[in-house]
C-alpha atoms as a PDB file:
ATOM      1  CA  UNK A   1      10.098  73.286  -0.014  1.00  0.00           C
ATOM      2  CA  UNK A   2      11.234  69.567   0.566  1.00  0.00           C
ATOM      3  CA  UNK A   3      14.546  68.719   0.934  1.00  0.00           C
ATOM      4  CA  UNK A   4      15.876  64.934   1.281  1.00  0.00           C
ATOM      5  CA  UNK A   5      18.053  64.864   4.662  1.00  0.00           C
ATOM      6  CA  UNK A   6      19.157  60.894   4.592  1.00  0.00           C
ATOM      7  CA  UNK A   7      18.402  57.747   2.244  1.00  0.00           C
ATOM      8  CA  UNK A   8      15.020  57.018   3.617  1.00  0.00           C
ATOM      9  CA  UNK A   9      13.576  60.729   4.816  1.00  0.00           C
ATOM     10  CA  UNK A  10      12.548  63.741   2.580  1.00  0.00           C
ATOM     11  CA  UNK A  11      10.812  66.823   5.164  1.00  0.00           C
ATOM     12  CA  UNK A  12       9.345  69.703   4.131  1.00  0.00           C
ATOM     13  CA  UNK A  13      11.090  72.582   5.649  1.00  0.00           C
ATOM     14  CA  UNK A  14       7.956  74.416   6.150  1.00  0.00           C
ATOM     15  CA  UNK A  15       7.419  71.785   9.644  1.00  0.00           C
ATOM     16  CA  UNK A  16      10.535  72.582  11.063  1.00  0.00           C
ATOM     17  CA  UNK A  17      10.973  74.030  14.155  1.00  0.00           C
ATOM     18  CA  UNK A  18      14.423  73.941  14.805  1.00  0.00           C
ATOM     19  CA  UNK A  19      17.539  73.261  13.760  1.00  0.00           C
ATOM     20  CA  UNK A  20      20.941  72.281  15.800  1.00  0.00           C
ATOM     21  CA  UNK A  21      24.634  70.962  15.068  1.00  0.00           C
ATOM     22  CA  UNK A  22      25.712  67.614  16.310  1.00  0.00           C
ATOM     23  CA  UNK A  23      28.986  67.024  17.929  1.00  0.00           C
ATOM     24  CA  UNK A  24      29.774  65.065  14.231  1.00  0.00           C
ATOM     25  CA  UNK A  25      29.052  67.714  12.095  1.00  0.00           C
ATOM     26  CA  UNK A  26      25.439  66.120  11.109  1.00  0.00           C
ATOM     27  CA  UNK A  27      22.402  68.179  11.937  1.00  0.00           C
ATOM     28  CA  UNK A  28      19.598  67.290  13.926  1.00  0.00           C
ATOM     29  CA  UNK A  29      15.906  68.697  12.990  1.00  0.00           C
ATOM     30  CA  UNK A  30      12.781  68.888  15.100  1.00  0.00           C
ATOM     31  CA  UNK A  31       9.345  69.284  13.483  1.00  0.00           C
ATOM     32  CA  UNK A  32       6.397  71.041  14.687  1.00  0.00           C
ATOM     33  CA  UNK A  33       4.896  68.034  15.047  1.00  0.00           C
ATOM     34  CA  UNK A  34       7.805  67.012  17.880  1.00  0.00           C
ATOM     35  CA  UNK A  35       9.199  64.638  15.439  1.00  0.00           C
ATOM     36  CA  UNK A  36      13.129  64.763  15.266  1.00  0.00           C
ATOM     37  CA  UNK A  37      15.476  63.481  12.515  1.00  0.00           C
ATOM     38  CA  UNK A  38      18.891  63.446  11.601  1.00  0.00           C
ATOM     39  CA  UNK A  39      20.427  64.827   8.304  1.00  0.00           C
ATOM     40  CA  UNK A  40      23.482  62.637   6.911  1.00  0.00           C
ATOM     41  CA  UNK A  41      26.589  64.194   7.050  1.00  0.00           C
ATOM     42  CA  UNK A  42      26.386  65.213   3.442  1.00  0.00           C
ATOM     43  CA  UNK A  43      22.810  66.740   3.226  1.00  0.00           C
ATOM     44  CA  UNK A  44      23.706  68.828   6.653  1.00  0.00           C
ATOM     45  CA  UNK A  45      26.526  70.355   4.558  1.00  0.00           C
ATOM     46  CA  UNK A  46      23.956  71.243   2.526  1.00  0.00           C
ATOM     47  CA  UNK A  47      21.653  72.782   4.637  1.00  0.00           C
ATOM     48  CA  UNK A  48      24.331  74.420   6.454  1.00  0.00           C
ATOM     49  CA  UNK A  49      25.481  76.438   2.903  1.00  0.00           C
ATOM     50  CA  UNK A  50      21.618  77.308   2.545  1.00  0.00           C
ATOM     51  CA  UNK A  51      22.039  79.466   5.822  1.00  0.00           C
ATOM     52  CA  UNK A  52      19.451  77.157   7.767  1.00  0.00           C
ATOM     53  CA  UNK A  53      21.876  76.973  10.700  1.00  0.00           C
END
């Protein structure tokens, strides 16, 4: 499943590896690859309501 976290970024949630909260509310995701990203503040409310986090 791929899921657009910002403007420019779309991951498939297959590579990640972990997921933690940010001090702002946004939500940072590594990859199995080592890769990490940050979700804008609206797409992290998303993945928070899809029980991700």
């Amino acid at each position: 499943m791929f899921l657009w976290i910002n403007r420019a970024q779309i991951i498939n949630l297959n590579f990640v590896d972990k997921i933690s909260a940010m001090a702002n509310g946004q939500i940072k995701l590594k990859l199995k690859t080592g890769a990490e990203y940050e979700a804008s503040a609206r797409r992290s409310i998303k993945i928070k309501s899809m029980g991700r986090i």
